[in-house]
N, C-alpha and C. Protein backbone atom coordinates (compact mmCIF):
# COMPACT_ATOMS: atom_id res chain seq x y z
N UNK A 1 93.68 55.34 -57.59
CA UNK A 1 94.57 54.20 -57.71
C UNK A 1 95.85 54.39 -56.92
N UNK A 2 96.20 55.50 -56.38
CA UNK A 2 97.61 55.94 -55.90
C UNK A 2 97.80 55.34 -54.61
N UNK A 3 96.24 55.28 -53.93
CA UNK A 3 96.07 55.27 -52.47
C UNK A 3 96.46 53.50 -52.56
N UNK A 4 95.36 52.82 -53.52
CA UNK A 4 96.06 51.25 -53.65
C UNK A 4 97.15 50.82 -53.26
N UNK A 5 98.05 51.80 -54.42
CA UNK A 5 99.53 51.15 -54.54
C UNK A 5 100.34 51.96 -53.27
N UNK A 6 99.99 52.52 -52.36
CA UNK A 6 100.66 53.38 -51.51
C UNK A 6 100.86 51.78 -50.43
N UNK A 7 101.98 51.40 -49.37
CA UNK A 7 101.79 51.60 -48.07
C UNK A 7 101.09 51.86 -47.11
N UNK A 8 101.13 51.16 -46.18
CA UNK A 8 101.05 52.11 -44.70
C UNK A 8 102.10 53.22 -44.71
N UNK A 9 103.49 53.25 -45.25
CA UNK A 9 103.55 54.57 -44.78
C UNK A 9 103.83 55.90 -46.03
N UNK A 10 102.98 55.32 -46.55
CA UNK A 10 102.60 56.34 -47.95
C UNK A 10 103.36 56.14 -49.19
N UNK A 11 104.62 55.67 -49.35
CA UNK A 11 105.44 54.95 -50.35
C UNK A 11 105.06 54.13 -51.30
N UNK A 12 105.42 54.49 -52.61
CA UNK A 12 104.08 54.06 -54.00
C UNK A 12 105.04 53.03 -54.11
N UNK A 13 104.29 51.56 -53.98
CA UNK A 13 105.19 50.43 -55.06
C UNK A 13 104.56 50.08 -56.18
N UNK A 14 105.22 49.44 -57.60
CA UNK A 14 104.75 48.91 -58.08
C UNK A 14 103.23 48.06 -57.99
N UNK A 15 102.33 48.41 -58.79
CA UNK A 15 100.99 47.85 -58.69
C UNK A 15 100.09 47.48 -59.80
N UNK A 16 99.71 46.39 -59.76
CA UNK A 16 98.89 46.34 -60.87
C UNK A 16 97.46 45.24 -60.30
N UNK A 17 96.27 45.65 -60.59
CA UNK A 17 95.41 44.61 -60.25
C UNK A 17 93.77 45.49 -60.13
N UNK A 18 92.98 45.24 -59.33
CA UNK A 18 91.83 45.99 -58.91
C UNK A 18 91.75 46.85 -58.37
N UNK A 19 90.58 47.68 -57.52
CA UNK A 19 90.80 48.44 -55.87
C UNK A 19 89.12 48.20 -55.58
N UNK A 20 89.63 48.46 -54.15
CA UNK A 20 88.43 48.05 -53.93
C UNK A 20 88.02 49.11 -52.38
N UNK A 21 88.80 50.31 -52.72
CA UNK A 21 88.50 51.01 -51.21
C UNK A 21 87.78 52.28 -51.69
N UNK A 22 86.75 52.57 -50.95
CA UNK A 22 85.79 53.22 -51.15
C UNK A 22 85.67 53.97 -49.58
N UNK A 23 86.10 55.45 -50.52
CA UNK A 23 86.75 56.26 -49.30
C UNK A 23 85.16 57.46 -48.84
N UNK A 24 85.18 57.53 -47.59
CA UNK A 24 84.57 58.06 -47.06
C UNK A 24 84.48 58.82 -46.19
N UNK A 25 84.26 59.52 -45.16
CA UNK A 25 84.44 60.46 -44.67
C UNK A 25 85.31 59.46 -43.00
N UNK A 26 86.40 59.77 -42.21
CA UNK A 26 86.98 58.91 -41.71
C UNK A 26 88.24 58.19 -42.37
N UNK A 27 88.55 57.83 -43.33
CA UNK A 27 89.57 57.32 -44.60
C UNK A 27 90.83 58.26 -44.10
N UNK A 28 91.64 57.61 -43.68
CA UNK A 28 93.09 58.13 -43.51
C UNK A 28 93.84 58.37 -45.16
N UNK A 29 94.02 59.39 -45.67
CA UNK A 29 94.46 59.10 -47.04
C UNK A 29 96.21 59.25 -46.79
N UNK A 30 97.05 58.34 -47.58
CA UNK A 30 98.51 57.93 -47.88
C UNK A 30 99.36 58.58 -48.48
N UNK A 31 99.14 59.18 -50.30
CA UNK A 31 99.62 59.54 -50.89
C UNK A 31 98.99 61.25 -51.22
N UNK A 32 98.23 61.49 -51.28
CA UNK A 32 97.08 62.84 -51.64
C UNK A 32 97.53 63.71 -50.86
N UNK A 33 98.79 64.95 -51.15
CA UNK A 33 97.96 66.24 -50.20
C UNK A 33 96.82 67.51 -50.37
N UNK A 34 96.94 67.20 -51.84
CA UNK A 34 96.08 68.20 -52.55
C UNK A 34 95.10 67.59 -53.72
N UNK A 35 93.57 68.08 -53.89
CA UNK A 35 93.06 67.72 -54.96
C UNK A 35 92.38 68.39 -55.80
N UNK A 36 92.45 68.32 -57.33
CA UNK A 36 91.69 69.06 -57.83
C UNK A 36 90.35 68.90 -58.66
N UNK A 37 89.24 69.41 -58.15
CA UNK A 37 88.08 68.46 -58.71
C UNK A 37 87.28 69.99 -58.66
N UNK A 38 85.95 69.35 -59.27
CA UNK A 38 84.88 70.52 -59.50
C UNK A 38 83.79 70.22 -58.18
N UNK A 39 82.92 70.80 -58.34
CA UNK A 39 81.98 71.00 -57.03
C UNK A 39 80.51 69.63 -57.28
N UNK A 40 80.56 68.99 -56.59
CA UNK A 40 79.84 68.06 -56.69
C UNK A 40 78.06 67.90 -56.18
N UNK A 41 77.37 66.59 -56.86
CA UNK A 41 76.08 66.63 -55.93
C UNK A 41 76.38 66.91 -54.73
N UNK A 42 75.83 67.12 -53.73
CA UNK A 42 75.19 66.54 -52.26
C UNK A 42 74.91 65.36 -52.43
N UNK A 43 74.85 64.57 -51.43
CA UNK A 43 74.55 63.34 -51.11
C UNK A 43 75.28 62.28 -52.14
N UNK A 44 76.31 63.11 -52.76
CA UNK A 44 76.59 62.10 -53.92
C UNK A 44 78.74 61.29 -53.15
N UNK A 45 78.56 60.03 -54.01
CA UNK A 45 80.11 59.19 -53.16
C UNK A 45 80.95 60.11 -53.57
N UNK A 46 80.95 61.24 -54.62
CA UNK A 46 82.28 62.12 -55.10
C UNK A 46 82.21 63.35 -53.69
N UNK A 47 81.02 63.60 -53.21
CA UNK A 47 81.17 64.48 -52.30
C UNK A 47 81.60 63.81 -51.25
N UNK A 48 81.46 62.47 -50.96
CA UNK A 48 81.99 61.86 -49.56
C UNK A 48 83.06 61.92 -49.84
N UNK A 49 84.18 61.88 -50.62
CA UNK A 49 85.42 61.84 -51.22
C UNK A 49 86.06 62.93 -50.70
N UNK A 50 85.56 64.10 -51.44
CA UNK A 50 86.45 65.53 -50.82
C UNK A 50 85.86 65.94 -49.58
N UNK A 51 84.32 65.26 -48.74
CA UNK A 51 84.78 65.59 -47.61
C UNK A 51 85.51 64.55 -46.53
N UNK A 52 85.80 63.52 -46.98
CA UNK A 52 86.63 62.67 -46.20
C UNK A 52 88.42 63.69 -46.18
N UNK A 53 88.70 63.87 -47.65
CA UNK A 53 90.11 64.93 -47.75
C UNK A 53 90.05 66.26 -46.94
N UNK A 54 88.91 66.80 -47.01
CA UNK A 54 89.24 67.77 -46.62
C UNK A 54 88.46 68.35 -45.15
N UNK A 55 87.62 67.26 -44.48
CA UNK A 55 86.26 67.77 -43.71
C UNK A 55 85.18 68.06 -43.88
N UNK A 56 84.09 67.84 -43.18
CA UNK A 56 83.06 67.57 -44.19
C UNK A 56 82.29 69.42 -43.07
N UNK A 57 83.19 69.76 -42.60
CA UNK A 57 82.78 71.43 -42.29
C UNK A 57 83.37 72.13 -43.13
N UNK A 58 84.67 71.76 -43.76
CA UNK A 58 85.37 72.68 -44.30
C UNK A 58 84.31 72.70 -46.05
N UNK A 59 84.20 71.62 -46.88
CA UNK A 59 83.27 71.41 -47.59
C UNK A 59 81.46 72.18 -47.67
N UNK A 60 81.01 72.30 -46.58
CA UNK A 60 79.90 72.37 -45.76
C UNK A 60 80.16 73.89 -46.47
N UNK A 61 81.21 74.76 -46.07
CA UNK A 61 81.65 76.29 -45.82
C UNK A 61 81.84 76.62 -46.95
N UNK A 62 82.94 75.94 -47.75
CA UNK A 62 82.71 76.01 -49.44
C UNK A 62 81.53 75.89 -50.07
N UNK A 63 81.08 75.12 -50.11
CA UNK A 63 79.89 75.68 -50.73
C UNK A 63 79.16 75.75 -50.97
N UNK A 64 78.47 76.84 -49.19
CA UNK A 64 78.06 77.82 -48.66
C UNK A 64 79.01 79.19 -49.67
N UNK A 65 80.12 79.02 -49.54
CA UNK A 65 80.46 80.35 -50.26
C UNK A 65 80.50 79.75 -51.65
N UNK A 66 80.44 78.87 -52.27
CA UNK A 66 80.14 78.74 -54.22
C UNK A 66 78.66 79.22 -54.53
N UNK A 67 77.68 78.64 -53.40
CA UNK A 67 76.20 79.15 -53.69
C UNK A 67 76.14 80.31 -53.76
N UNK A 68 76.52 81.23 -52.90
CA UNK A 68 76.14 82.68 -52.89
C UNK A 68 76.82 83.41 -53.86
N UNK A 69 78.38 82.95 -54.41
CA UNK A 69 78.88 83.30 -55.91
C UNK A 69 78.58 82.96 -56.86
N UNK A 70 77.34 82.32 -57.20
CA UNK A 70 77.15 81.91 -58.48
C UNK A 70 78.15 81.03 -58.74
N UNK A 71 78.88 79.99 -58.82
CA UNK A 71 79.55 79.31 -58.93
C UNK A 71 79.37 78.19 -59.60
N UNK A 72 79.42 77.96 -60.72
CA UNK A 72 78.91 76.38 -61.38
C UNK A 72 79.16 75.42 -60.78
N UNK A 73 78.58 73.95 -60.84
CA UNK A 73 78.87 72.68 -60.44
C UNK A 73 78.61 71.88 -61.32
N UNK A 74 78.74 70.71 -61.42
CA UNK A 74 78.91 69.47 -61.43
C UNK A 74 80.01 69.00 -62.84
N UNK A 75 79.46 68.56 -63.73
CA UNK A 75 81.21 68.21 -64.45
C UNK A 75 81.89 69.52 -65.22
N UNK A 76 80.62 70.51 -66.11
CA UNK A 76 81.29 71.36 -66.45
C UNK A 76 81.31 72.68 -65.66
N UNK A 77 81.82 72.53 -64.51
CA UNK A 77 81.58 73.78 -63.61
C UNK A 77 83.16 74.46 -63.06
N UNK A 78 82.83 75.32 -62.16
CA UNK A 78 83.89 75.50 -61.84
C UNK A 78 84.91 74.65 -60.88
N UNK A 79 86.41 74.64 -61.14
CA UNK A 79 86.59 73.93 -60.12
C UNK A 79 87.83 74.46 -58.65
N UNK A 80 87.79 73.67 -57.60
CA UNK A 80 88.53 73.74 -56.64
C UNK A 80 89.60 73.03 -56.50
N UNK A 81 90.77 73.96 -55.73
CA UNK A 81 92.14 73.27 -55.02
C UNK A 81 91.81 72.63 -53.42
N UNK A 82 91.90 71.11 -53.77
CA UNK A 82 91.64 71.73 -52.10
C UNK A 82 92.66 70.52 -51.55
N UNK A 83 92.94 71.09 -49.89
CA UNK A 83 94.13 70.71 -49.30
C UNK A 83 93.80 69.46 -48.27
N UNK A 84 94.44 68.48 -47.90
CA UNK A 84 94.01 67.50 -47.06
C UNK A 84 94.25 68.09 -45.65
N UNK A 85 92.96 67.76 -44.85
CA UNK A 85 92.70 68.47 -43.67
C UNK A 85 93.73 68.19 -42.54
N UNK A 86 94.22 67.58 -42.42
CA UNK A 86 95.91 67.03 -41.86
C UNK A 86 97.02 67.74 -42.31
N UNK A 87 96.72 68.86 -43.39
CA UNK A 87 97.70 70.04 -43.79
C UNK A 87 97.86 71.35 -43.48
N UNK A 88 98.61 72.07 -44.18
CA UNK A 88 98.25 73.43 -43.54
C UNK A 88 98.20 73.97 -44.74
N UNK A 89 98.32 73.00 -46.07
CA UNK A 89 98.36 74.00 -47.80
C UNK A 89 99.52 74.51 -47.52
N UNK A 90 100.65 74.41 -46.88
CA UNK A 90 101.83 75.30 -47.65
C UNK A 90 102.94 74.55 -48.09
């Protein structure tokens, strides 16, 4: 809902109503530099989500490294920080 009420130049106004953007890999995001979520299907719209945030190589590489750690997924699993690929995380 943040991305809704954001601007073009990222500035939250007052908002109230629907949404209707359905973010995908390409999606310039506004307000988001960081997100925290658990590890998702494949092929699923929550995975197009964090790899639109973060790259869908950088995603790809994660997890590649959650599989080989044993790493839980999906709602009660483990979860990740992860940084919008337009950042540097610091």
């Amino acid at each position: 809902l943040l991305e809704s009420a954001a601007g073009e130049d990222g500035r939250l106004a007052a908002w109230s109503g629907p949404t209707d953007i359905f973010i995908t890999p390409g999606y310039r995001f506004k307000t988001a530099d960081m997100l925290m979520t658990n590890f998702h299907l494949p092929r699923s719209t929550l995975f197009m989500l964090v790899s639109a945030f973060c790259g869908l190589q950088t995603m790809r590489a994660a997890y590649a490294h959650a599989i080989e750690n044993r790493y839980r997924f999906y709602s009660y699993g483990d979860a990740s920080l992860l940084f919008r690929k337009d950042t540097d995380g610091r």
